[in-house]
N, C-alpha and C. Protein backbone atom coordinates (compact mmCIF):
# COMPACT_ATOMS: atom_id res chain seq x y z
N UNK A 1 -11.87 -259.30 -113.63
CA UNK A 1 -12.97 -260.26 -113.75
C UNK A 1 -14.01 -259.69 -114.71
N UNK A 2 -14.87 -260.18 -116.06
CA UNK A 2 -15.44 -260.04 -116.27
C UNK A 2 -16.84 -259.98 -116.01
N UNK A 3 -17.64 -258.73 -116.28
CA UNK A 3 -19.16 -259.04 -116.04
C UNK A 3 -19.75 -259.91 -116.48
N UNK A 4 -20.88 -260.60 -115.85
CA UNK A 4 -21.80 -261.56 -116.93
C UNK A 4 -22.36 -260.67 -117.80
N UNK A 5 -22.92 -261.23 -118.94
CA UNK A 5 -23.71 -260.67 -119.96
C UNK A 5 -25.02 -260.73 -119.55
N UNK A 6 -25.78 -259.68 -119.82
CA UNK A 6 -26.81 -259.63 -119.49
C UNK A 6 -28.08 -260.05 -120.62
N UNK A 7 -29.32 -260.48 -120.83
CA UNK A 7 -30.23 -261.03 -121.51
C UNK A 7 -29.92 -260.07 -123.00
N UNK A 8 -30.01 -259.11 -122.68
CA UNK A 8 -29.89 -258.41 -124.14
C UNK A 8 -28.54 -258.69 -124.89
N UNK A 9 -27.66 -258.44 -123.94
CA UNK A 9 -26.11 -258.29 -125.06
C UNK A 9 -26.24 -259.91 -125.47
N UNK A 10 -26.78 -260.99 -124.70
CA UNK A 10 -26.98 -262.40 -125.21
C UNK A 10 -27.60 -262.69 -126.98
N UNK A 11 -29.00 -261.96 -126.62
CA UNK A 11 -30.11 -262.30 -127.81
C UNK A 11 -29.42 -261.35 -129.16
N UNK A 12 -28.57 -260.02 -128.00
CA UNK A 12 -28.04 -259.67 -129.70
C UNK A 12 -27.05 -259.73 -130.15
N UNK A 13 -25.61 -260.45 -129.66
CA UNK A 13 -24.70 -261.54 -130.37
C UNK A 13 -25.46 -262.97 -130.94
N UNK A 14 -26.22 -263.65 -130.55
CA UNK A 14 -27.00 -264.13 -130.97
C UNK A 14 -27.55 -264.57 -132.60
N UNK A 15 -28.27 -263.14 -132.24
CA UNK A 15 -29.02 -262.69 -133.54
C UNK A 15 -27.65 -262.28 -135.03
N UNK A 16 -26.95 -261.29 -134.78
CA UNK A 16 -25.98 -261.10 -135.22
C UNK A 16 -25.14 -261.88 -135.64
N UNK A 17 -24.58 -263.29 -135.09
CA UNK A 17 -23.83 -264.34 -135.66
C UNK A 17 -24.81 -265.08 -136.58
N UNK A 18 -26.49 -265.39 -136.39
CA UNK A 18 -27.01 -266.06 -136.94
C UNK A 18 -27.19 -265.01 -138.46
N UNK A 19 -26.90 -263.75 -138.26
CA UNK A 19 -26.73 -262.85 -139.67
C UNK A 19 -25.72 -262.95 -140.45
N UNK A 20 -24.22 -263.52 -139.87
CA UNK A 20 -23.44 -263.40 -140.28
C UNK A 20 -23.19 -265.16 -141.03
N UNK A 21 -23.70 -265.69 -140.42
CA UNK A 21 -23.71 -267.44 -140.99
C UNK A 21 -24.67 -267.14 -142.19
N UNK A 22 -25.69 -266.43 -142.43
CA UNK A 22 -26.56 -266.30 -143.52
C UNK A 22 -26.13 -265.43 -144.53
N UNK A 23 -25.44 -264.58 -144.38
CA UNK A 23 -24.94 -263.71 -145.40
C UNK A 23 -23.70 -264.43 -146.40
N UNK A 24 -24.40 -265.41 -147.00
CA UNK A 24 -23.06 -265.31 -148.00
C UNK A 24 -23.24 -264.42 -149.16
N UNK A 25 -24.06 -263.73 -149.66
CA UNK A 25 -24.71 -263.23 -150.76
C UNK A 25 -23.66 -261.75 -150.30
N UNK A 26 -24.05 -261.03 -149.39
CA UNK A 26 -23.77 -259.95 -149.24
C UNK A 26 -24.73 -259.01 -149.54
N UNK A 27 -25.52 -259.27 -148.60
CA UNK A 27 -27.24 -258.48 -148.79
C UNK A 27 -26.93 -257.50 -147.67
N UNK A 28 -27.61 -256.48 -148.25
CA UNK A 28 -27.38 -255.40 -146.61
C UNK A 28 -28.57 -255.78 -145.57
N UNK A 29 -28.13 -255.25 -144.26
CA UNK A 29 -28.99 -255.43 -143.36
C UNK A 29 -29.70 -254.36 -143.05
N UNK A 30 -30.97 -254.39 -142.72
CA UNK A 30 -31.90 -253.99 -142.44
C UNK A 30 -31.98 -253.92 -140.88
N UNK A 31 -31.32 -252.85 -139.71
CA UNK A 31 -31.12 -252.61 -138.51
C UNK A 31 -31.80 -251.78 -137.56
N UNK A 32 -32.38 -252.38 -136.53
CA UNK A 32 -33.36 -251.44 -136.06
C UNK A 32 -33.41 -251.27 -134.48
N UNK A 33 -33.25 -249.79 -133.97
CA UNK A 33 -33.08 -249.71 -132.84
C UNK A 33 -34.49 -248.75 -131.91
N UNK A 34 -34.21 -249.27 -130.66
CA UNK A 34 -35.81 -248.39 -130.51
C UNK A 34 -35.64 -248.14 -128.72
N UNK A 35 -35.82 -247.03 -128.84
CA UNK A 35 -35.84 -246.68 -127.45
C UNK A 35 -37.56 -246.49 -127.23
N UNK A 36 -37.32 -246.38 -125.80
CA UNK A 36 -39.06 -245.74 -125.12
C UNK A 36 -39.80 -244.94 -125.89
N UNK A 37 -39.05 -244.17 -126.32
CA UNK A 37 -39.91 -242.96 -127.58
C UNK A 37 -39.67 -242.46 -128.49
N UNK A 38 -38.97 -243.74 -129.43
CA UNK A 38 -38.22 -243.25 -130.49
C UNK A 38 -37.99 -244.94 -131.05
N UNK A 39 -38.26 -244.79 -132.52
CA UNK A 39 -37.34 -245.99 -133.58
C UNK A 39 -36.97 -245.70 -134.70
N UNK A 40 -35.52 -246.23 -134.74
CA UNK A 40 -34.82 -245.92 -135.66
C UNK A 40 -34.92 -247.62 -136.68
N UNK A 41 -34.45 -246.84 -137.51
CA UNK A 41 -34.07 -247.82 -138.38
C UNK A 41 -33.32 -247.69 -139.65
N UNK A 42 -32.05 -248.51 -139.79
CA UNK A 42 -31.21 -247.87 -141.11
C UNK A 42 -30.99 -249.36 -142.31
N UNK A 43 -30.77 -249.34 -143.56
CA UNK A 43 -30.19 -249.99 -144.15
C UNK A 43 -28.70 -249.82 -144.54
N UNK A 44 -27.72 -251.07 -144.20
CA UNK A 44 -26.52 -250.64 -144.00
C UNK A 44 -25.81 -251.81 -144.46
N UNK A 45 -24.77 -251.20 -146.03
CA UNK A 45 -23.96 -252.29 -146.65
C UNK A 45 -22.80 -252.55 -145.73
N UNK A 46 -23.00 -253.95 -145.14
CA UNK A 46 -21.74 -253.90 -143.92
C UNK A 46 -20.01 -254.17 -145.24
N UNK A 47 -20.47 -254.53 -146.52
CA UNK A 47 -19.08 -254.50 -147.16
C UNK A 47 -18.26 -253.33 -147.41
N UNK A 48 -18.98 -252.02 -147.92
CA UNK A 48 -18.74 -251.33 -148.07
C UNK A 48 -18.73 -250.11 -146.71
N UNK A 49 -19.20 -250.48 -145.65
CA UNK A 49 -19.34 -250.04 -144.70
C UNK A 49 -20.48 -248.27 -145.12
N UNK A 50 -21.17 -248.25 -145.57
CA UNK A 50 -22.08 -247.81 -145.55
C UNK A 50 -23.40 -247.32 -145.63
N UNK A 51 -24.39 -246.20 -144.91
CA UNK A 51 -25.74 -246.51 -144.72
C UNK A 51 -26.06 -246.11 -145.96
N UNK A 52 -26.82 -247.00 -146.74
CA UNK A 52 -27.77 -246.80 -147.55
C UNK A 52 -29.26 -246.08 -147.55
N UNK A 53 -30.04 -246.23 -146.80
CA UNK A 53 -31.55 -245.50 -146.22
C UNK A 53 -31.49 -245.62 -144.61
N UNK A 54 -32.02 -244.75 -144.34
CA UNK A 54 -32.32 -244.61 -143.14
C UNK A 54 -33.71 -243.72 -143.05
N UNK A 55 -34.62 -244.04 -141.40
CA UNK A 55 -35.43 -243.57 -141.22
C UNK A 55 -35.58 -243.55 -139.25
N UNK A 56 -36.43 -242.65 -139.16
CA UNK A 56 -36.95 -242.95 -137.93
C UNK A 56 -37.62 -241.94 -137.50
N UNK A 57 -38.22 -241.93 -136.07
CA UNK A 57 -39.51 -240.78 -136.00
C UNK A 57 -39.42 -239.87 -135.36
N UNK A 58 -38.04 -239.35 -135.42
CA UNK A 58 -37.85 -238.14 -135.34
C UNK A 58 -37.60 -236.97 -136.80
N UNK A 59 -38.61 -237.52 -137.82
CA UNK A 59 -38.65 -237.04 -138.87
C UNK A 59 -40.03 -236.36 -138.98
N UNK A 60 -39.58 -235.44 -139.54
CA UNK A 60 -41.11 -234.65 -140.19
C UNK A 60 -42.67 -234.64 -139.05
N UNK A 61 -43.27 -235.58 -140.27
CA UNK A 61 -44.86 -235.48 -139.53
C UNK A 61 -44.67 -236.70 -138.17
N UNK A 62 -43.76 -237.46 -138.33
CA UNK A 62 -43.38 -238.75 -137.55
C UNK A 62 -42.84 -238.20 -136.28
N UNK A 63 -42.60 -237.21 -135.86
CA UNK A 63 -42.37 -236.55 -135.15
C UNK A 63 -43.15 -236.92 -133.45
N UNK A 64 -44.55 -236.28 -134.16
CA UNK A 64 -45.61 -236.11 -133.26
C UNK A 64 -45.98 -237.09 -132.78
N UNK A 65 -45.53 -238.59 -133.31
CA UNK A 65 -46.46 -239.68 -132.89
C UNK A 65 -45.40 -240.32 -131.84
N UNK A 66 -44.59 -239.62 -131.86
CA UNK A 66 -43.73 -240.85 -130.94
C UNK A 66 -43.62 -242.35 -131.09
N UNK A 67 -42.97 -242.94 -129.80
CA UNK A 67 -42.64 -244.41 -130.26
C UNK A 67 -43.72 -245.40 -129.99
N UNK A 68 -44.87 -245.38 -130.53
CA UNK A 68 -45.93 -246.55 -130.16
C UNK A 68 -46.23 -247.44 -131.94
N UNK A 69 -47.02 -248.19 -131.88
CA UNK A 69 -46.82 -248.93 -132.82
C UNK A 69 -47.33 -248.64 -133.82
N UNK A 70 -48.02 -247.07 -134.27
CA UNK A 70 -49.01 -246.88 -135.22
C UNK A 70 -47.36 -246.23 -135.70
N UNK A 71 -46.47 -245.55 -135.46
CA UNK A 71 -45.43 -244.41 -135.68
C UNK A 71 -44.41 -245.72 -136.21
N UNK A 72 -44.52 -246.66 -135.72
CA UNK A 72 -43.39 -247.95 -136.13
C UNK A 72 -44.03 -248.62 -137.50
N UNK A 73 -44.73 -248.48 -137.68
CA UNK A 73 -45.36 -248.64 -138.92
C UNK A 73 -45.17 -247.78 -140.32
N UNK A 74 -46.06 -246.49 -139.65
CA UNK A 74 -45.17 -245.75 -140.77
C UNK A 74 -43.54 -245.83 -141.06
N UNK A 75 -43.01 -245.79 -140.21
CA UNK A 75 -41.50 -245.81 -140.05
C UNK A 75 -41.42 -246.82 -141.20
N UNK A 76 -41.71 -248.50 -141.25
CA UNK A 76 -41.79 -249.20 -141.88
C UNK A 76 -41.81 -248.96 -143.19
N UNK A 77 -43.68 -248.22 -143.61
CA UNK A 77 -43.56 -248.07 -144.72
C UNK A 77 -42.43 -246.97 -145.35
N UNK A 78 -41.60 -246.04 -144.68
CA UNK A 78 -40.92 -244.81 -145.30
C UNK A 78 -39.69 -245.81 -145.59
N UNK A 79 -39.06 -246.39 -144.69
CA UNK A 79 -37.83 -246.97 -144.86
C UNK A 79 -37.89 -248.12 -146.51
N UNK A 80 -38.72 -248.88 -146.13
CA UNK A 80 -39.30 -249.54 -147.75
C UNK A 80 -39.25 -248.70 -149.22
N UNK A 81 -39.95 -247.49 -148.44
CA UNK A 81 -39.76 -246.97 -150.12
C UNK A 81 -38.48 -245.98 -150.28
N UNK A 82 -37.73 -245.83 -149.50
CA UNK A 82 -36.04 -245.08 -149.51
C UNK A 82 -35.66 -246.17 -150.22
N UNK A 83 -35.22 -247.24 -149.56
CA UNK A 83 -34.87 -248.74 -149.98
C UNK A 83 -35.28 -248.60 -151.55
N UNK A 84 -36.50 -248.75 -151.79
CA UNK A 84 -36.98 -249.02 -153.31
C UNK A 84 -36.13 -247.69 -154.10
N UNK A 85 -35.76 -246.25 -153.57
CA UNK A 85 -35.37 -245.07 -154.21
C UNK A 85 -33.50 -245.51 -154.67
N UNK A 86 -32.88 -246.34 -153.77
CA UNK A 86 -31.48 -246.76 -153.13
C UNK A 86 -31.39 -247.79 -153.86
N UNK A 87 -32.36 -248.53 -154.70
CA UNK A 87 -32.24 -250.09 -155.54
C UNK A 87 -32.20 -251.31 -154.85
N UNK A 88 -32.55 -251.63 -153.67
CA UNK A 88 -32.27 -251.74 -152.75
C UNK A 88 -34.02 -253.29 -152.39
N UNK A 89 -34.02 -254.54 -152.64
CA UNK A 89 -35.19 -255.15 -152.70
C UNK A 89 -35.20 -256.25 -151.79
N UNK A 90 -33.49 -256.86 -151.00
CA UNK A 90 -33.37 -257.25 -150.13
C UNK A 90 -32.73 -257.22 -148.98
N UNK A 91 -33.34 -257.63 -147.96
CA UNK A 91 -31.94 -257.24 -147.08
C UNK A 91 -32.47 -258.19 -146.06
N UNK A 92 -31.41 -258.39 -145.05
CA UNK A 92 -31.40 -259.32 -143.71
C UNK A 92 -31.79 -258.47 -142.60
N UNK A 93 -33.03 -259.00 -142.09
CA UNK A 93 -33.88 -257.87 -141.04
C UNK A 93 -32.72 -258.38 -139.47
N UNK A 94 -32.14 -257.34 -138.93
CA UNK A 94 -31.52 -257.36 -138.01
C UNK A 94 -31.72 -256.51 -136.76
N UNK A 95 -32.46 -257.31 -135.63
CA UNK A 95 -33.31 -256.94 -134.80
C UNK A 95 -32.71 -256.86 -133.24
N UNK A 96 -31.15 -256.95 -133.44
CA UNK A 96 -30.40 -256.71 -132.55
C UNK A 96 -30.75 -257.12 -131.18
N UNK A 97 -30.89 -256.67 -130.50
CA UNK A 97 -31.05 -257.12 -128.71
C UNK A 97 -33.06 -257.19 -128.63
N UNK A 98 -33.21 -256.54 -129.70
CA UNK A 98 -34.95 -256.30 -129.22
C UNK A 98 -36.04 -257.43 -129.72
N UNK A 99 -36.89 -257.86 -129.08
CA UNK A 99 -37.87 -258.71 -129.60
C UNK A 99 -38.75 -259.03 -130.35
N UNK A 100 -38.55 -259.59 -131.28
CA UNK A 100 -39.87 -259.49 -132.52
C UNK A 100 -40.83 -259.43 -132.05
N UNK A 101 -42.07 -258.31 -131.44
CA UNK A 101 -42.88 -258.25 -131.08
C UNK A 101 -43.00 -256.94 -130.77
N UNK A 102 -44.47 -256.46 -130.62
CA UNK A 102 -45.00 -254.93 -130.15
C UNK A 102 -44.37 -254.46 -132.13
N UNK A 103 -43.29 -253.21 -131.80
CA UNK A 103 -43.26 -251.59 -132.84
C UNK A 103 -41.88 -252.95 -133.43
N UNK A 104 -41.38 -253.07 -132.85
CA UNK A 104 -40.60 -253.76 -134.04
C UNK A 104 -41.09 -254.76 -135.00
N UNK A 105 -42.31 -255.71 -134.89
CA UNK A 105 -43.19 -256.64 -135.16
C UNK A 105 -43.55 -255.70 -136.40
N UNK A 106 -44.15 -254.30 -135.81
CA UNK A 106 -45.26 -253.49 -136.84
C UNK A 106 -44.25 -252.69 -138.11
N UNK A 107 -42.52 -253.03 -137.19
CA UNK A 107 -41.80 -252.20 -138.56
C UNK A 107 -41.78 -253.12 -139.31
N UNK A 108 -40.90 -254.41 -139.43
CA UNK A 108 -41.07 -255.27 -140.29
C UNK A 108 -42.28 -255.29 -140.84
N UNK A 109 -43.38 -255.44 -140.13
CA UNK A 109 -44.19 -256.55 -141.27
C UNK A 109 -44.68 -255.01 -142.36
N UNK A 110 -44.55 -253.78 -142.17
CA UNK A 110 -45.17 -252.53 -142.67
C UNK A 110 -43.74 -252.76 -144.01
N UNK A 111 -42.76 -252.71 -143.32
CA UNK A 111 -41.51 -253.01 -144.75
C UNK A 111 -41.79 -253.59 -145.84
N UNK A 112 -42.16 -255.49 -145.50
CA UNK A 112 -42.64 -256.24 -146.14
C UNK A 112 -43.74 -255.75 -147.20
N UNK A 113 -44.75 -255.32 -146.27
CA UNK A 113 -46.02 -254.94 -147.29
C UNK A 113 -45.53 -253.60 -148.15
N UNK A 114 -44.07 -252.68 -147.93
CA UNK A 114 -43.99 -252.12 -148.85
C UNK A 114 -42.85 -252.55 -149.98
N UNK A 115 -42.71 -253.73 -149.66
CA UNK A 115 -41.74 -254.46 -151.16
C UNK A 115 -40.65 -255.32 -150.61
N UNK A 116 -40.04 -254.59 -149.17
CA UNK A 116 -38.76 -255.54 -148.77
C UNK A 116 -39.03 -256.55 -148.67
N UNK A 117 -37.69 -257.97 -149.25
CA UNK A 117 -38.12 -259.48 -148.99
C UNK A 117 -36.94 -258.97 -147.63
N UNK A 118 -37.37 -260.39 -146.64
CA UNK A 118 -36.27 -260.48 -145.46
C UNK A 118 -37.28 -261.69 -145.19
């Protein structure tokens, strides 16, 4: 017997098919995962099957701030300008099981203001 699915594995098949109906171009996605005290985030050519930039705050000075929304920000702006280093000016923001809102809200919109369209 199968388990039911629970709210998350829902919103992020979901999200994910509505990425995959939009991709006819073949834009990489822009993927972001975030635990209690920690966000990641990678850019990743799903044709070629690999990561292009990646970031998250278990880096460097990003370290110290842990996962609250001032550290999801920076995160934002670092991943933007890897992206800009990688040639890299669009991509499909893919937000998996988590809610546009709070540190994921502050990665995107920090991306945006550093060049990514999505």
């Amino acid at each position: 017997m199968r388990q039911p699915e629970t709210n998350a594995q829902r919103r992020a098949r979901r999200v994910r098919a509505k990425l995959q109906r939009i991709n006819k171009t073949e834009t990489p996605r822009l993927s972001v995962h975030r635990t209690n005290n920690q966000i990641y985030v990678q850019i990743i050519d799903d044709v070629k099957g690999i990561t292009l930039a990646a970031a998250s705050t278990l880096e460097g000075d990003l370290r110290k701030t842990g996962g609250n929304v001032a550290a999801a920000t920076k995160v934002g702006a670092l991943i933007a300008e890897r992206a800009k280093s990688a040639k890299v000016s669009k991509v499909m923001f893919d937000r998996g099981s988590f809610r546009y809102h709070g540190r994921v809200k502050a990665l995107a919109e920090a991306a945006r203001a550093g060049g990514l369209e999505f």
